[in-house]
C-alpha atoms as a PDB file:
ATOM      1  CA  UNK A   1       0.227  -5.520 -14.108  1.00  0.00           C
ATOM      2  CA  UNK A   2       3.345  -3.715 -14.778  1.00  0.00           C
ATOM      3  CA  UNK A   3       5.316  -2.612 -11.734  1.00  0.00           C
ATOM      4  CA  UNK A   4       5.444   0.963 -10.473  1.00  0.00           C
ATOM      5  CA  UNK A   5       2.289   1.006 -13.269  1.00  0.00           C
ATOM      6  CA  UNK A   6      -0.456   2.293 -10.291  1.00  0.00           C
ATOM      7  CA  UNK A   7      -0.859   4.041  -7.457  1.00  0.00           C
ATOM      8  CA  UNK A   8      -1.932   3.516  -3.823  1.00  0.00           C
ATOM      9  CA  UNK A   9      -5.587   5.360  -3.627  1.00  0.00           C
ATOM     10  CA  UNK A  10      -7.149   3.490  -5.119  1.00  0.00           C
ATOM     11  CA  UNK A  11      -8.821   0.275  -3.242  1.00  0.00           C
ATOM     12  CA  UNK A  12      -9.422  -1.896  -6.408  1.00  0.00           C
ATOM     13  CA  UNK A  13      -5.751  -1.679  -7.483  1.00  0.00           C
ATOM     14  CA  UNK A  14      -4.767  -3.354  -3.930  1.00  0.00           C
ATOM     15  CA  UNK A  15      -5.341  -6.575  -2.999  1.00  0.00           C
ATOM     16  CA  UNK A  16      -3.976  -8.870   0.026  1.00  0.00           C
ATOM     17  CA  UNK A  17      -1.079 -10.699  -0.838  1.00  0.00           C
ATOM     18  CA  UNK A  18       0.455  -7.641  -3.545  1.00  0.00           C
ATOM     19  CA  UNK A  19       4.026  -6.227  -2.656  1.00  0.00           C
ATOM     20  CA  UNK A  20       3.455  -2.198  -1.884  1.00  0.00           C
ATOM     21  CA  UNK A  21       5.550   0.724  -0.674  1.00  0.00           C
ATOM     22  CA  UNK A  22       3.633   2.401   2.434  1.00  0.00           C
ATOM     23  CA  UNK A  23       4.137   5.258   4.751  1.00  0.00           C
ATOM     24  CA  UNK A  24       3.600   5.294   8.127  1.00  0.00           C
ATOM     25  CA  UNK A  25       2.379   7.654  10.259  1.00  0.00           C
ATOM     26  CA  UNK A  26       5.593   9.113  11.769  1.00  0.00           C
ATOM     27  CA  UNK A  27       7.308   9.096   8.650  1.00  0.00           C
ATOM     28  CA  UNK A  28       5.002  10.993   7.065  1.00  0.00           C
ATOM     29  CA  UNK A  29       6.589  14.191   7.316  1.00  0.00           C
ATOM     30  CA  UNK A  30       9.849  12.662   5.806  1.00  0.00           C
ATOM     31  CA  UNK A  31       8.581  10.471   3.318  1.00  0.00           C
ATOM     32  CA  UNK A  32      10.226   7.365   4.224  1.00  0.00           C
ATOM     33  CA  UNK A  33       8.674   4.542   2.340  1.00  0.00           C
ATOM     34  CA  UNK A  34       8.801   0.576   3.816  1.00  0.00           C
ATOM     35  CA  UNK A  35       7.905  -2.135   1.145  1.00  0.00           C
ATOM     36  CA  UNK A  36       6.095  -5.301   2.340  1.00  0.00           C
ATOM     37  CA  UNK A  37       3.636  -7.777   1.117  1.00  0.00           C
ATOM     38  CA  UNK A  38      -0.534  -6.837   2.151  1.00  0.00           C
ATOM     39  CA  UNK A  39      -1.626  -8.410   4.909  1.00  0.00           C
ATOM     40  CA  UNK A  40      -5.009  -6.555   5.483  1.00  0.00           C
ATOM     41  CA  UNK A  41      -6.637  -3.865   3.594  1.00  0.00           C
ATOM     42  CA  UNK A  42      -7.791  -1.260   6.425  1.00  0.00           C
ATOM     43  CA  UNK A  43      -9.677   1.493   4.257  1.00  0.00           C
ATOM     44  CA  UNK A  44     -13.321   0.532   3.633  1.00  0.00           C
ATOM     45  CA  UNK A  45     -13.832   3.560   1.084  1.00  0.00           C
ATOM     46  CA  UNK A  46     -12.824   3.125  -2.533  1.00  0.00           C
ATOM     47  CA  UNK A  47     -10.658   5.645  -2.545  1.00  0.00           C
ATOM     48  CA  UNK A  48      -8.765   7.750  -0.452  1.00  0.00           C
ATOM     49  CA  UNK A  49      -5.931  10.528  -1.444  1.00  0.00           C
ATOM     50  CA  UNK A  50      -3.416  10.124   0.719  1.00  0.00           C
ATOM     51  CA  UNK A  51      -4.030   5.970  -0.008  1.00  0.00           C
ATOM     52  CA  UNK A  52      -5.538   3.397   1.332  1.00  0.00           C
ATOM     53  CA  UNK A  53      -4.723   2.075   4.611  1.00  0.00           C
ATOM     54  CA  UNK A  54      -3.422  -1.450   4.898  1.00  0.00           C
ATOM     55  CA  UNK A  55      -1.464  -3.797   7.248  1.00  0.00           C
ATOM     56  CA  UNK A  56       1.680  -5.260   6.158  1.00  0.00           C
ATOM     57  CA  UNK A  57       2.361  -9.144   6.947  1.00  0.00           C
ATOM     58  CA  UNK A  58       5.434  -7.765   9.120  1.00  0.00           C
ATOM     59  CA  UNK A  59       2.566  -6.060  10.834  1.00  0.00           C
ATOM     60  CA  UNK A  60       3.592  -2.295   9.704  1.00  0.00           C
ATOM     61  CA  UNK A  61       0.186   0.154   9.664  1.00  0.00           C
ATOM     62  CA  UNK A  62       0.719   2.723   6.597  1.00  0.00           C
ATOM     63  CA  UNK A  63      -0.727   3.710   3.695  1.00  0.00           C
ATOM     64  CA  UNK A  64       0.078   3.086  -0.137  1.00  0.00           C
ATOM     65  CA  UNK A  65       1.754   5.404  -2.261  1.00  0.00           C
ATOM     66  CA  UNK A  66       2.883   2.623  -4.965  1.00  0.00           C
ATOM     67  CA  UNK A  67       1.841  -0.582  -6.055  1.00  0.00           C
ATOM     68  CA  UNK A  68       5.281  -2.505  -6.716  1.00  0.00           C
ATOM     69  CA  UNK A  69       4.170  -6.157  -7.648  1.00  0.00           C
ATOM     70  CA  UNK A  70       0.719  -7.803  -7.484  1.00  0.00           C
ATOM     71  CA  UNK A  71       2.305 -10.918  -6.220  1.00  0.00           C
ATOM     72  CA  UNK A  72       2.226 -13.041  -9.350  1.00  0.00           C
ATOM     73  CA  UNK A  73       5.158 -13.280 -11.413  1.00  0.00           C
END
């Protein structure tokens, strides 16, 4: 996978262990994206359009708006 090459809704393009850009929850309004490394994927659904909720390893809750990196390069 290419980076910045897909986006955060849906599940099968997120795995655990893949670097991500999330939002949380209170920076939704502002957009503030934090970039980590999946820890957990939280949404059960196979899609979702604001993305699919996962846990970060440095614990962060958000949800994906860009895949960066699926972990092997």
């Amino acid at each position: 996978m290419k980076p910045n090459q897909q986006d955060g809704t849906i599940r099968a393009n997120i795995k655990e262990g893949y670097e991500v850009e999330i939002v949380q929850k209170h920076h939704q309004r502002s957009g503030e994206l934090t970039e980590g490394v999946v820890e957990k994927l939280l949404t059960k659904s196979p899609n979702h359009h604001h993305g699919i909720k996962v846990r970060l390893h440095s614990g962060e809750v958000g949800r994906v708006k860009k895949v960066v990196s699926d972990g092997i390069y």
